[in-house]
Protein backbone atom coordinates (compact mmCIF):
# COMPACT_ATOMS: atom_id res chain seq x y z
CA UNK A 1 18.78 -19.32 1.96
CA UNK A 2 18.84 -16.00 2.86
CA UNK A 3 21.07 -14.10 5.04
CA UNK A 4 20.93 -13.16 8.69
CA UNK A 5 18.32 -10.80 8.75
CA UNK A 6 19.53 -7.54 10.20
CA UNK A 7 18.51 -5.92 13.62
CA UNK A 8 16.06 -3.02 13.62
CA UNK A 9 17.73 0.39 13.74
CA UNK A 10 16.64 3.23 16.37
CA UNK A 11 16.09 6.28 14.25
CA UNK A 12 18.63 8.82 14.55
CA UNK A 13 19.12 10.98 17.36
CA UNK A 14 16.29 13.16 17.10
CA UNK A 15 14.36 11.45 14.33
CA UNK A 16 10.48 10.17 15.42
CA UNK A 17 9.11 6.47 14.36
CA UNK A 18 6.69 7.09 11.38
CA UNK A 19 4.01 5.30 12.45
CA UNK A 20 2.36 5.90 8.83
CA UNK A 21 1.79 3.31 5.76
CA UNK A 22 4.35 5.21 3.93
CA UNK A 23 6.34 7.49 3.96
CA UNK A 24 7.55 5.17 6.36
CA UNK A 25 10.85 4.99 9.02
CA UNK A 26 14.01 3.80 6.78
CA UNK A 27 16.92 2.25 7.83
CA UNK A 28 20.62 4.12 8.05
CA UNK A 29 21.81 2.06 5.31
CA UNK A 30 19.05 3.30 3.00
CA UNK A 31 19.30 6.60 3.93
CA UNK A 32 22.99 6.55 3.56
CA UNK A 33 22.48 5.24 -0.32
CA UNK A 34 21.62 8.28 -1.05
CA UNK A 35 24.96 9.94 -0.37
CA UNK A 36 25.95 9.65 -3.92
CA UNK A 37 25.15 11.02 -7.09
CA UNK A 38 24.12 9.55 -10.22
CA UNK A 39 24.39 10.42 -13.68
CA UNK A 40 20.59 9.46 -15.06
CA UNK A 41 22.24 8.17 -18.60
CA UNK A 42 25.38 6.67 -17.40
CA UNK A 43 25.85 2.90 -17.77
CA UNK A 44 25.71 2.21 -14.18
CA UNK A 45 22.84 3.83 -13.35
CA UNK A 46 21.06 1.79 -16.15
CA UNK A 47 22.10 -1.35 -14.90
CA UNK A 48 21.06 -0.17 -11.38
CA UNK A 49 17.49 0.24 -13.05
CA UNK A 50 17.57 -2.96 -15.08
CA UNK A 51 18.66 -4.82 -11.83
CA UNK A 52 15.55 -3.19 -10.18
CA UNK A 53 13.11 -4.03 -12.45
CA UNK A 54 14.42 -8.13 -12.37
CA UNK A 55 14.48 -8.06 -8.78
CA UNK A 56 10.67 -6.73 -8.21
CA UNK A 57 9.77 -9.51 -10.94
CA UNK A 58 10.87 -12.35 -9.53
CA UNK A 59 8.68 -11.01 -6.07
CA UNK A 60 5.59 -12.10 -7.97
CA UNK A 61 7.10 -16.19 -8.40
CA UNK A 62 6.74 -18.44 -11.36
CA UNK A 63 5.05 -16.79 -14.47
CA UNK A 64 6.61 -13.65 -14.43
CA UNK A 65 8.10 -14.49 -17.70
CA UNK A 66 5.18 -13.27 -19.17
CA UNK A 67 5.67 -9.91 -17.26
CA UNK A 68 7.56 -6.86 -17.21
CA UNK A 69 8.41 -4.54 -14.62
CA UNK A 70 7.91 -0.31 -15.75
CA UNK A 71 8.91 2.20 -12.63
CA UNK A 72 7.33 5.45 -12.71
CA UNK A 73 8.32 8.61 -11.39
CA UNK A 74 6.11 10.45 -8.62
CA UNK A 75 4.00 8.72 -6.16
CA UNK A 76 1.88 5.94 -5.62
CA UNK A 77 -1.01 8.01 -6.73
CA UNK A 78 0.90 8.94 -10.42
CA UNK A 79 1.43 4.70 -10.82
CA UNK A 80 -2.27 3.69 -10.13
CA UNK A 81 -3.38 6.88 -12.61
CA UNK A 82 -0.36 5.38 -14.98
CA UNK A 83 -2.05 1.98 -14.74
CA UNK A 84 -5.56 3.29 -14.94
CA UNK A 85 -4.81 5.24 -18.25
CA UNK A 86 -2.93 2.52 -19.87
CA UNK A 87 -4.65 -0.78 -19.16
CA UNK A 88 -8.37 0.79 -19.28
CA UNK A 89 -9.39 1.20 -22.78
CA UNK A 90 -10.83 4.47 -24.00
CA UNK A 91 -14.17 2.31 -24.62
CA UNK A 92 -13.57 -0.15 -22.14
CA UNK A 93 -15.26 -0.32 -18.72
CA UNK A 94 -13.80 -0.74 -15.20
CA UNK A 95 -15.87 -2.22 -12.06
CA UNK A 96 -13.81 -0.39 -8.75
CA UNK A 97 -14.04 -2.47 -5.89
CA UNK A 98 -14.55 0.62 -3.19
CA UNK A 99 -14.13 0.26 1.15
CA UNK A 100 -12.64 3.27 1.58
CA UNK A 101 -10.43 6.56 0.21
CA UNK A 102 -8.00 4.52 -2.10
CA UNK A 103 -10.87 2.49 -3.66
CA UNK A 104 -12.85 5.91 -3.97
CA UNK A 105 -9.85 7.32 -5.70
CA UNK A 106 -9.44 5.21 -8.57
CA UNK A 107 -13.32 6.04 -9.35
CA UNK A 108 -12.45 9.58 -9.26
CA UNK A 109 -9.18 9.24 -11.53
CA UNK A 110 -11.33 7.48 -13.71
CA UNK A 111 -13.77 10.03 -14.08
CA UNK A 112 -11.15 12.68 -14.70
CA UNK A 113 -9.83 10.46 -17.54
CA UNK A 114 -13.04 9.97 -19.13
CA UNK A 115 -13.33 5.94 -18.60
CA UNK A 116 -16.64 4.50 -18.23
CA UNK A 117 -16.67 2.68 -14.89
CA UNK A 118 -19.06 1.41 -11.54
CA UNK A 119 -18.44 0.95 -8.38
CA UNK A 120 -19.41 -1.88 -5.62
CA UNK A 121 -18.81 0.67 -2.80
CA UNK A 122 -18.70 -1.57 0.88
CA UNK A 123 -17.83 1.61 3.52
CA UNK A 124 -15.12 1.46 5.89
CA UNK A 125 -15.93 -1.74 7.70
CA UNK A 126 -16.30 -4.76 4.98
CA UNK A 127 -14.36 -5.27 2.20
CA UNK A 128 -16.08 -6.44 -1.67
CA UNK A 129 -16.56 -10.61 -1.40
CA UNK A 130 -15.85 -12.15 -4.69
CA UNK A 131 -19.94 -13.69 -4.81
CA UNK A 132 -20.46 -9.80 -5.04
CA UNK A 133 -18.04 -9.25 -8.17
CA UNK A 134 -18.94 -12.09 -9.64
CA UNK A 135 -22.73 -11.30 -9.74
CA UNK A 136 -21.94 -7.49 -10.92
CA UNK A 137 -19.98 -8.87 -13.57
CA UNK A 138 -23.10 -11.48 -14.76
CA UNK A 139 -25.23 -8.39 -14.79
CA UNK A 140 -22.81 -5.98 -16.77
CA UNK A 141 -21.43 -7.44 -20.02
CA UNK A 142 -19.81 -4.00 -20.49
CA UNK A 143 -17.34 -4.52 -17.95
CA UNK A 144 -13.73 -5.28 -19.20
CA UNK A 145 -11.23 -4.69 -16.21
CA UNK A 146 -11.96 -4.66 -12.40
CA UNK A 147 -10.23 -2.76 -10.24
CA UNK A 148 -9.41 -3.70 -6.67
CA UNK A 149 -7.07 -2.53 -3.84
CA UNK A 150 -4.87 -5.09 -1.76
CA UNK A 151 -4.69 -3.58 1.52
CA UNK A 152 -7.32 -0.20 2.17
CA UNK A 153 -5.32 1.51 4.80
CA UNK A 154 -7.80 3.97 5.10
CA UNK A 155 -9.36 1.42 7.44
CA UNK A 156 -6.87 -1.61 7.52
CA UNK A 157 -8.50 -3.71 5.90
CA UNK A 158 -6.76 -6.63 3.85
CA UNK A 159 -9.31 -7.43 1.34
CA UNK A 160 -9.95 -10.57 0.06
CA UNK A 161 -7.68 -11.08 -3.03
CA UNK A 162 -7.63 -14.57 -4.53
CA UNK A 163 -11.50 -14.90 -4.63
CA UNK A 164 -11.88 -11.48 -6.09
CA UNK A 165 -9.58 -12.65 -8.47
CA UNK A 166 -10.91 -15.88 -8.88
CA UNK A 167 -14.77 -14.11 -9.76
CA UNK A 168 -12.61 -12.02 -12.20
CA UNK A 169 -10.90 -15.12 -13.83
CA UNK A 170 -14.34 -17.24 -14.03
CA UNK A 171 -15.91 -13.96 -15.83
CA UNK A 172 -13.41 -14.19 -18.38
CA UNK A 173 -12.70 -10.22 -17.36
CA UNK A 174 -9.11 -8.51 -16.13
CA UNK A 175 -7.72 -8.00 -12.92
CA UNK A 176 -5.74 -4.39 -12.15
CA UNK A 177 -4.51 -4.03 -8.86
CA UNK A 178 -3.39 -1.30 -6.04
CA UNK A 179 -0.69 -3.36 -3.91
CA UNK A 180 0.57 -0.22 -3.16
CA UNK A 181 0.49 -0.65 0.30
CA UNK A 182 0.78 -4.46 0.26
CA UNK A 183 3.47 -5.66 -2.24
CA UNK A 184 6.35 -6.29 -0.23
CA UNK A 185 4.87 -7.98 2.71
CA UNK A 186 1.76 -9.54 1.29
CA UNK A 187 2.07 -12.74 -0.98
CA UNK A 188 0.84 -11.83 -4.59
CA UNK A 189 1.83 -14.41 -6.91
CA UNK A 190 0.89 -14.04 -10.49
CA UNK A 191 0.17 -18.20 -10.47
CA UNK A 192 -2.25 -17.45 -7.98
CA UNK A 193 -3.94 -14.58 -8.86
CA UNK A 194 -3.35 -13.84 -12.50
CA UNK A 195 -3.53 -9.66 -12.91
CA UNK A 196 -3.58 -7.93 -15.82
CA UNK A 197 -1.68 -5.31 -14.12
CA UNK A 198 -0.54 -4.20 -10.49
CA UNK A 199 1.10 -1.09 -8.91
CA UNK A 200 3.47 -0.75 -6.23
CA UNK A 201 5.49 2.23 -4.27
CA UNK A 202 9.08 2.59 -3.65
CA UNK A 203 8.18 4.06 -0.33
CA UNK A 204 6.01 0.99 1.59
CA UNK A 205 6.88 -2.35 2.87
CA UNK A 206 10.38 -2.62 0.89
CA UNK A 207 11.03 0.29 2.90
CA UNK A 208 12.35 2.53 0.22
CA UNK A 209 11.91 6.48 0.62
CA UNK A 210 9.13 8.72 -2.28
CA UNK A 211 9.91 9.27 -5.49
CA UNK A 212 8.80 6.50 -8.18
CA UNK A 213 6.00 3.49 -8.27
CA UNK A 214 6.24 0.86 -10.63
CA UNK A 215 3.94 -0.87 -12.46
CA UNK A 216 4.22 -5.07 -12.92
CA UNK A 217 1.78 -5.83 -16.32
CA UNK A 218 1.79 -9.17 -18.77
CA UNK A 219 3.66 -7.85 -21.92
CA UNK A 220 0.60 -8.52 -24.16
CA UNK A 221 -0.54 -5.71 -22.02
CA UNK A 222 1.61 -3.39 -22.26
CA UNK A 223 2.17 -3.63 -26.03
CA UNK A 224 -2.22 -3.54 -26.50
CA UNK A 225 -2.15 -0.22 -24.36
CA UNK A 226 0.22 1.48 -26.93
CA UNK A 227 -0.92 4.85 -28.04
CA UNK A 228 -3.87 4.82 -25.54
CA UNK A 229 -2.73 6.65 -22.80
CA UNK A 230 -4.19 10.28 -21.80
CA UNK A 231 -0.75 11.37 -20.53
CA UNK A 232 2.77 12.02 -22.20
CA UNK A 233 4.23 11.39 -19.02
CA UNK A 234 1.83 8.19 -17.55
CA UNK A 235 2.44 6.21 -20.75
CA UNK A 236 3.11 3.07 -19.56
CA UNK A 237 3.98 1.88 -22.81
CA UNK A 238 6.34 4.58 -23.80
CA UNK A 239 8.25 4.14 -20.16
CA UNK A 240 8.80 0.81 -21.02
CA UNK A 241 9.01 0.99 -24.67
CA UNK A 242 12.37 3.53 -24.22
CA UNK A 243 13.95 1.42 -21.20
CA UNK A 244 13.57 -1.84 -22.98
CA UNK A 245 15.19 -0.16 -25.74
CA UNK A 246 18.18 1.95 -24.45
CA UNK A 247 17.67 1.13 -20.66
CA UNK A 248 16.44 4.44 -19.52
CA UNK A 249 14.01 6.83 -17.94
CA UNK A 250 12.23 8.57 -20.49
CA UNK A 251 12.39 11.62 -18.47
CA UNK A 252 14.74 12.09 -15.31
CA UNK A 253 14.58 9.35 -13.03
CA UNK A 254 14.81 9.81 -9.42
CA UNK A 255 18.49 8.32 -8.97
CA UNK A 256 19.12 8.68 -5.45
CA UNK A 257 15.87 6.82 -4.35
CA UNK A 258 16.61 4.29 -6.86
CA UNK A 259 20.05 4.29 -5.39
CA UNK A 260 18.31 3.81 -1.72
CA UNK A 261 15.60 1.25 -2.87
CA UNK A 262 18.10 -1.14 -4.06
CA UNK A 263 19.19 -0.66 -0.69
CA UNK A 264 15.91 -1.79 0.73
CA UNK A 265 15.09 -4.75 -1.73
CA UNK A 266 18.70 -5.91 -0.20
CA UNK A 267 17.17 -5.54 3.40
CA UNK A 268 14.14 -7.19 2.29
CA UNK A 269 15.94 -10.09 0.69
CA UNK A 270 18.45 -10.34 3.98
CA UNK A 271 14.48 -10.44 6.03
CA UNK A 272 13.62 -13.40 4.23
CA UNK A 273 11.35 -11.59 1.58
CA UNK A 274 7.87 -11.14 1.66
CA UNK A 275 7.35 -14.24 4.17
CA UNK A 276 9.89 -12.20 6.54
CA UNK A 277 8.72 -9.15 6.03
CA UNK A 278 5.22 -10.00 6.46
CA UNK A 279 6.31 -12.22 9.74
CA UNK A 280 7.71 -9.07 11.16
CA UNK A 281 4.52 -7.14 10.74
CA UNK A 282 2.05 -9.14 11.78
CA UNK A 283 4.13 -9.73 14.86
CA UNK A 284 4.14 -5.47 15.14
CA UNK A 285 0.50 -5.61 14.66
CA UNK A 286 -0.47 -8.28 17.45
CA UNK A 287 1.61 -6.38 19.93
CA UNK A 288 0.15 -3.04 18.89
CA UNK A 289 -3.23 -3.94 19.26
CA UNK A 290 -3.11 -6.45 22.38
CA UNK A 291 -1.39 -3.36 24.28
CA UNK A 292 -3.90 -0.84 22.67
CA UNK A 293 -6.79 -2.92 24.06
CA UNK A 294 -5.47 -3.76 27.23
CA UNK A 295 -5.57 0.32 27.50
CA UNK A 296 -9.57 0.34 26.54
CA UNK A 297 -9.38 1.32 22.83
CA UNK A 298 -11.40 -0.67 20.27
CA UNK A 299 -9.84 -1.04 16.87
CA UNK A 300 -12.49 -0.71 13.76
CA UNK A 301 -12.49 -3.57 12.18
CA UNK A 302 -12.41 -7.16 13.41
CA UNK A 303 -9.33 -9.12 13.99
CA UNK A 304 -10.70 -11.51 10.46
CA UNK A 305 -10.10 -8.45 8.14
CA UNK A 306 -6.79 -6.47 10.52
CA UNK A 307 -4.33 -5.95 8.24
CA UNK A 308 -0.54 -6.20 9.37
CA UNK A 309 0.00 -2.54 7.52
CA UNK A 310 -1.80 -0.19 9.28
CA UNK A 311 -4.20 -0.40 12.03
CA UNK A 312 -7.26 2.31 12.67
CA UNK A 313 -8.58 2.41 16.49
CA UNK A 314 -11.77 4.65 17.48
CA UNK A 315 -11.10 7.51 18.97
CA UNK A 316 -12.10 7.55 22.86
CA UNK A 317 -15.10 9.15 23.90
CA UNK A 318 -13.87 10.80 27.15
CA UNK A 319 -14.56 14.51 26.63
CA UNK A 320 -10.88 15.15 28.14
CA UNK A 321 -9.64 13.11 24.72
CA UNK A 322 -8.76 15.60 21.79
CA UNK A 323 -6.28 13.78 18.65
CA UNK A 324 -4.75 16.92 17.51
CA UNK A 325 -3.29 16.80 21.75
CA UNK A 326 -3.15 13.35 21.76
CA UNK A 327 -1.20 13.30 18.56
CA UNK A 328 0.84 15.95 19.60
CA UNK A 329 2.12 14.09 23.09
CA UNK A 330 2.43 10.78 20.50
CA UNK A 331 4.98 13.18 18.70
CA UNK A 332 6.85 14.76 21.61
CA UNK A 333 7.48 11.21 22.66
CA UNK A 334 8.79 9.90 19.49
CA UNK A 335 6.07 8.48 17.12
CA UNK A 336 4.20 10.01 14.48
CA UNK A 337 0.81 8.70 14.07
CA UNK A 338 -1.77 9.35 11.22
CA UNK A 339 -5.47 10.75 11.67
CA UNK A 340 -8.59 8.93 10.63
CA UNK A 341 -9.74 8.89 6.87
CA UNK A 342 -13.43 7.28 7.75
CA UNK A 343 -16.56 9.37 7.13
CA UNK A 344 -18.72 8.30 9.76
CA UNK A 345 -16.49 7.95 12.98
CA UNK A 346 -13.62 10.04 14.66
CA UNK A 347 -10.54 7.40 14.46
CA UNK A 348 -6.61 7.91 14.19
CA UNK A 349 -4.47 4.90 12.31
CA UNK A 350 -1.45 3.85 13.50
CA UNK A 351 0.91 2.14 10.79
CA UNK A 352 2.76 -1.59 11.86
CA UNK A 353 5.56 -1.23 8.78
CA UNK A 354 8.60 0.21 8.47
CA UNK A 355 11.90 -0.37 10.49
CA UNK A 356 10.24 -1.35 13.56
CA UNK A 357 9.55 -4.31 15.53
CA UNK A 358 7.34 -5.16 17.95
CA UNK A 359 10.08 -4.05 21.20
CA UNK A 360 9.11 -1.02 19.09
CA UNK A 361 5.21 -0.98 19.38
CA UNK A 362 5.66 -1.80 22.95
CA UNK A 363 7.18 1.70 23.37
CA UNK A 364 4.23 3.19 20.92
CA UNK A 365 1.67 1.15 23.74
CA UNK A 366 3.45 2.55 26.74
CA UNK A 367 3.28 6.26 24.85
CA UNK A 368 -0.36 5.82 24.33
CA UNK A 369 -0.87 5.48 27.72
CA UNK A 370 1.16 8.15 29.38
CA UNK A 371 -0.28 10.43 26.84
CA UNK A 372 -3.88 9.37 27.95
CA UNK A 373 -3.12 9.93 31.78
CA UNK A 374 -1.53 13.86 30.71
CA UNK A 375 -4.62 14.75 28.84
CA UNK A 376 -6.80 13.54 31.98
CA UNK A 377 -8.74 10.06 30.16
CA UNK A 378 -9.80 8.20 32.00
CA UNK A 379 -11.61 5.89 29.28
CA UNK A 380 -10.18 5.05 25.87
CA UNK A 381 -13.30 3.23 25.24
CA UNK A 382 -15.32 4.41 22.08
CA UNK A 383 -18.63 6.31 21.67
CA UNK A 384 -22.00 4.21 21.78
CA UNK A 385 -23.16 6.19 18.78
CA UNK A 386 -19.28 4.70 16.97
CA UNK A 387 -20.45 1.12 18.11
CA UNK A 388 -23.43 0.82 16.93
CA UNK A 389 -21.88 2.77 13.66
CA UNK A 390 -19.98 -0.01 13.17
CA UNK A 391 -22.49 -2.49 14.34
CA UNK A 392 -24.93 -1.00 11.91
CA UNK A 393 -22.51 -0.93 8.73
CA UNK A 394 -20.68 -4.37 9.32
CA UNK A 395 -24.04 -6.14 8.98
C-alpha cells in the first residue's frame, strides 16, 4: 500500500505556480534535496543512481526484466536525440508519427543525423490512428522503427498509444517512444505496449527539476546499437555500458537533481504512483477547463483527445485581448502560463502538472478572469476564422 499521500505545498513566498509541462512547480522537499553535495564517483552517489534506475523500471510493470534503465545528462530534447541515434540504424528507416512541434522535432533530429525517415504529419487538432500506421507500414517495407510521442503538449493531445503500438506489433516493426511529457502520470506498461525504446525527463510528472532524461530500452537493444551512435556523448550504449560496469556517469552527472529526483519518485510513490499521479491531474484538468469555459474560452481540442498535462485554449477575439498583457497580469498574480506553439491559430497553454491541485486551478480560473475584466474583455470567445480552423482541420 502506499503511504499517505502528502498535501500540496504553496510555493514559497514569492515564488509563481508554473503553469508549464515542465519545468514544472516542485515541492520544498525536492528543492531542499538539493542542499547537499555529492561526490559524482563516491559509493553513495552510485548507489543513489543504481537505486534510480530500479525504481523508474519497475514504473513500466511486469517485463521489465528484459529492460534497462540509461539516464542521460541534458534535457528531454538530448534523450529523444540519444534514443534517435542509438536505436535508428544508420540504414534503417523511421516512420514519425507528427501532430505538432515535438513530433516535428524528431523528423528534424533525424535529418540532422542523416537517418532515412517519413512522416504521417496530422496538424494540431488529430492525433495519427493506428489504421493510418498500419497502412503506411504495408506500403513501405523500408520502414524499421516508428516513432511516436505520448502526450503532444504543443496542443494537448494524448495520442492514441496501444493501437499505434498494436499496428507497430502486427507489422512486425519497432516501437520508440517520447513519454517525455507522459511517463509518470500516464500508464505505459511494457506488457501492453511492447517498445523498443522510450524516453523520459527528470523534470515532468515525477516532478523532478532539469538536468538529465533517461532512456528505458530492451537490452537486446541496447547491446545491437553498440558502436552506432553519431555522438560521443548520446551513446546510449556507452552510458550504459560504463554504469553497468563500475556504476557511473560516463561524464559528470548532474548530482544534485539526481539527489532531488529521488526526492520526487518518493513523492510519487507516497501519491500512489502513476494511478495517483494521473488521478490528481485529470482532476486539475476538469477544474481548469470547466472554470475556463464557464468564462467563454474554447479549448482546441475536444474533451476525447484533452490530455491531463497541459491544456491549449484559443485565444479570445475581443480586440481589447493581447497574451503578452494577459500573460503578464497571469504573472503578477501568481501563475506562469505558456504561449501557443500552433501554426494556424493564436492560443496560450496552460499546464495541469506539477505540485498543484485543483483548489489550485480554481485560483488560476479566478486569475483568468480578473485579468480579463483589467484588460477591458468583454468576450473570451474565439475568432470565427479559429473555429472554422479547427472545424476545417479536425475533419
Amino acid at each position: 500500500m502506499p503511504d499517505q499521500p502528502e498535501q500540496i505545498e504553496a510555493p514559497r513566498m514569492g515564488e509563481p505556480y508554473l503553469l508549464t509541462p515542465g519545468p514544472l512547480t516542485t515541492s520544498f522537499a525536492t528543492k531542499e534535496a538539493m542542499l547537499r553535495d555529492w561526490g559524482s564517483w563516491d559509493d553513495d552517489f552510485r548507489v543513489m543512481t543504481a537505486g534510480m534506475r530500479t525504481r523508474l523500471l519497475e514504473m513500466v510493470g511486469p517485463g521489465a526484466e528484459d529492460h534497462d534503465c540509461v539516464p542521460m545528462q541534458g534535457s528531454g530534447t538530448f534523450a529523444v536525440e540519444a534514443m534517435l541515434g542509438s536505436f535508428v540504424p544508420r540504414d534503417g528507416k523511421a516512420l514519425v508519427l507528427a501532430n505538432g512541434a515535438y513530433g516535428q522535432r524528431a523528423a528534424e533530429t533525424l535529418r540532422y543525423l542523416g537517418r532515412a525517415h517519413s512522416v504521417i504529419d496530422k496538424g494540431d487538432y488529430l492525433p495519427p490512428r493506428g489504421h493510418e500506421v498500419a497502412a503506411a507500414l504495408a506500403a513501405d517495407p523500408d520502414i524499421t522503427h516508428v516513432v511516436a510521442v505520448h502526450c503532444e503538449t504543443s496542443s494537448g493531445i494524448l495520442n492514441p498509444l496501444q493501437e499505434i503500438s498494436d499496428a507497430v506489433r502486427d507489422a512486425g516493426r519497432k516501437l520508440l517512444v517520447d513519454s517525455m511529457s507522459a511517463f509518470g502520470a500516464i500508464p505505459l506498461q511494457v506488457c501492453d505496449i511492447p517498445f523498443e525504446a522510450m524516453v523520459s525527463s527528470a523534470n515532468k510528472c515525477i516532478e523532478g527539476v532539469p538536468g538529465f532524461g533517461f532512456v528505458i530500452a530492451r537490452n537486446d537493444a541496447i547491446q545491437a546499437a553498440r558502436g552506432r551512435s553519431h555522438s560521443l556523448s548520446l551513446d546510449v550504449h556507452a552510458q550504459w555500458k560504463t554504469m553497468n560496469e563500475t556504476g557511473q556517469w560516463r561524464f559528470t552527472p548532474p548530482t544534485h537533481v539526481v539527489a532531488a529526483f529521488l526526492e520526487a519518485l518518493r513523492a510519487h510513490q507516497a501519491e500512489g504512483g502513476v494511478a495517483g499521479r494521473g488521478s490528481r491531474y485529470r482532476r486539475n484538468r476538469d477544474v481548469l477547463v470547466s472554470g475556463m469555459r464557464k468564462l467563454g474560452f474554447e479549448t482546441l481540442l475536444d474533451d476525447h483527445w484533452l490530455s491531463p498535462i497541459i491544456v491549449t485554449f484559443f485565444c479570445p477575439a475581443d480586440p481589447s485581448f493581447r497574451f503578452a498583457e494577459f500573460y503578464d497580469a497571469m504573472k503578477q498574480r501568481g501563475f506562469i502560463i505558456y504561449p501557443g506553439k500552433l501554426t494556424q491559430v493564436d492560443s496560450f497553454r496552460i499546464g495541469c502538472i506539477g505540485q498543484m491541485d485543483e483548489n489550485v486551478m480554481r485560483q488560476v480560473v479566478r486569475a483568468a478572469g480578473e485579468a480579463l475584466k483589467d484588460m477591458n474583455v468583454t468576450s473570451a470567445a474565439p475568432s470565427q476564422a479559429a473555429i472554422r480552423e479547427r472545424a476545417k482541420l479536425a475533419n
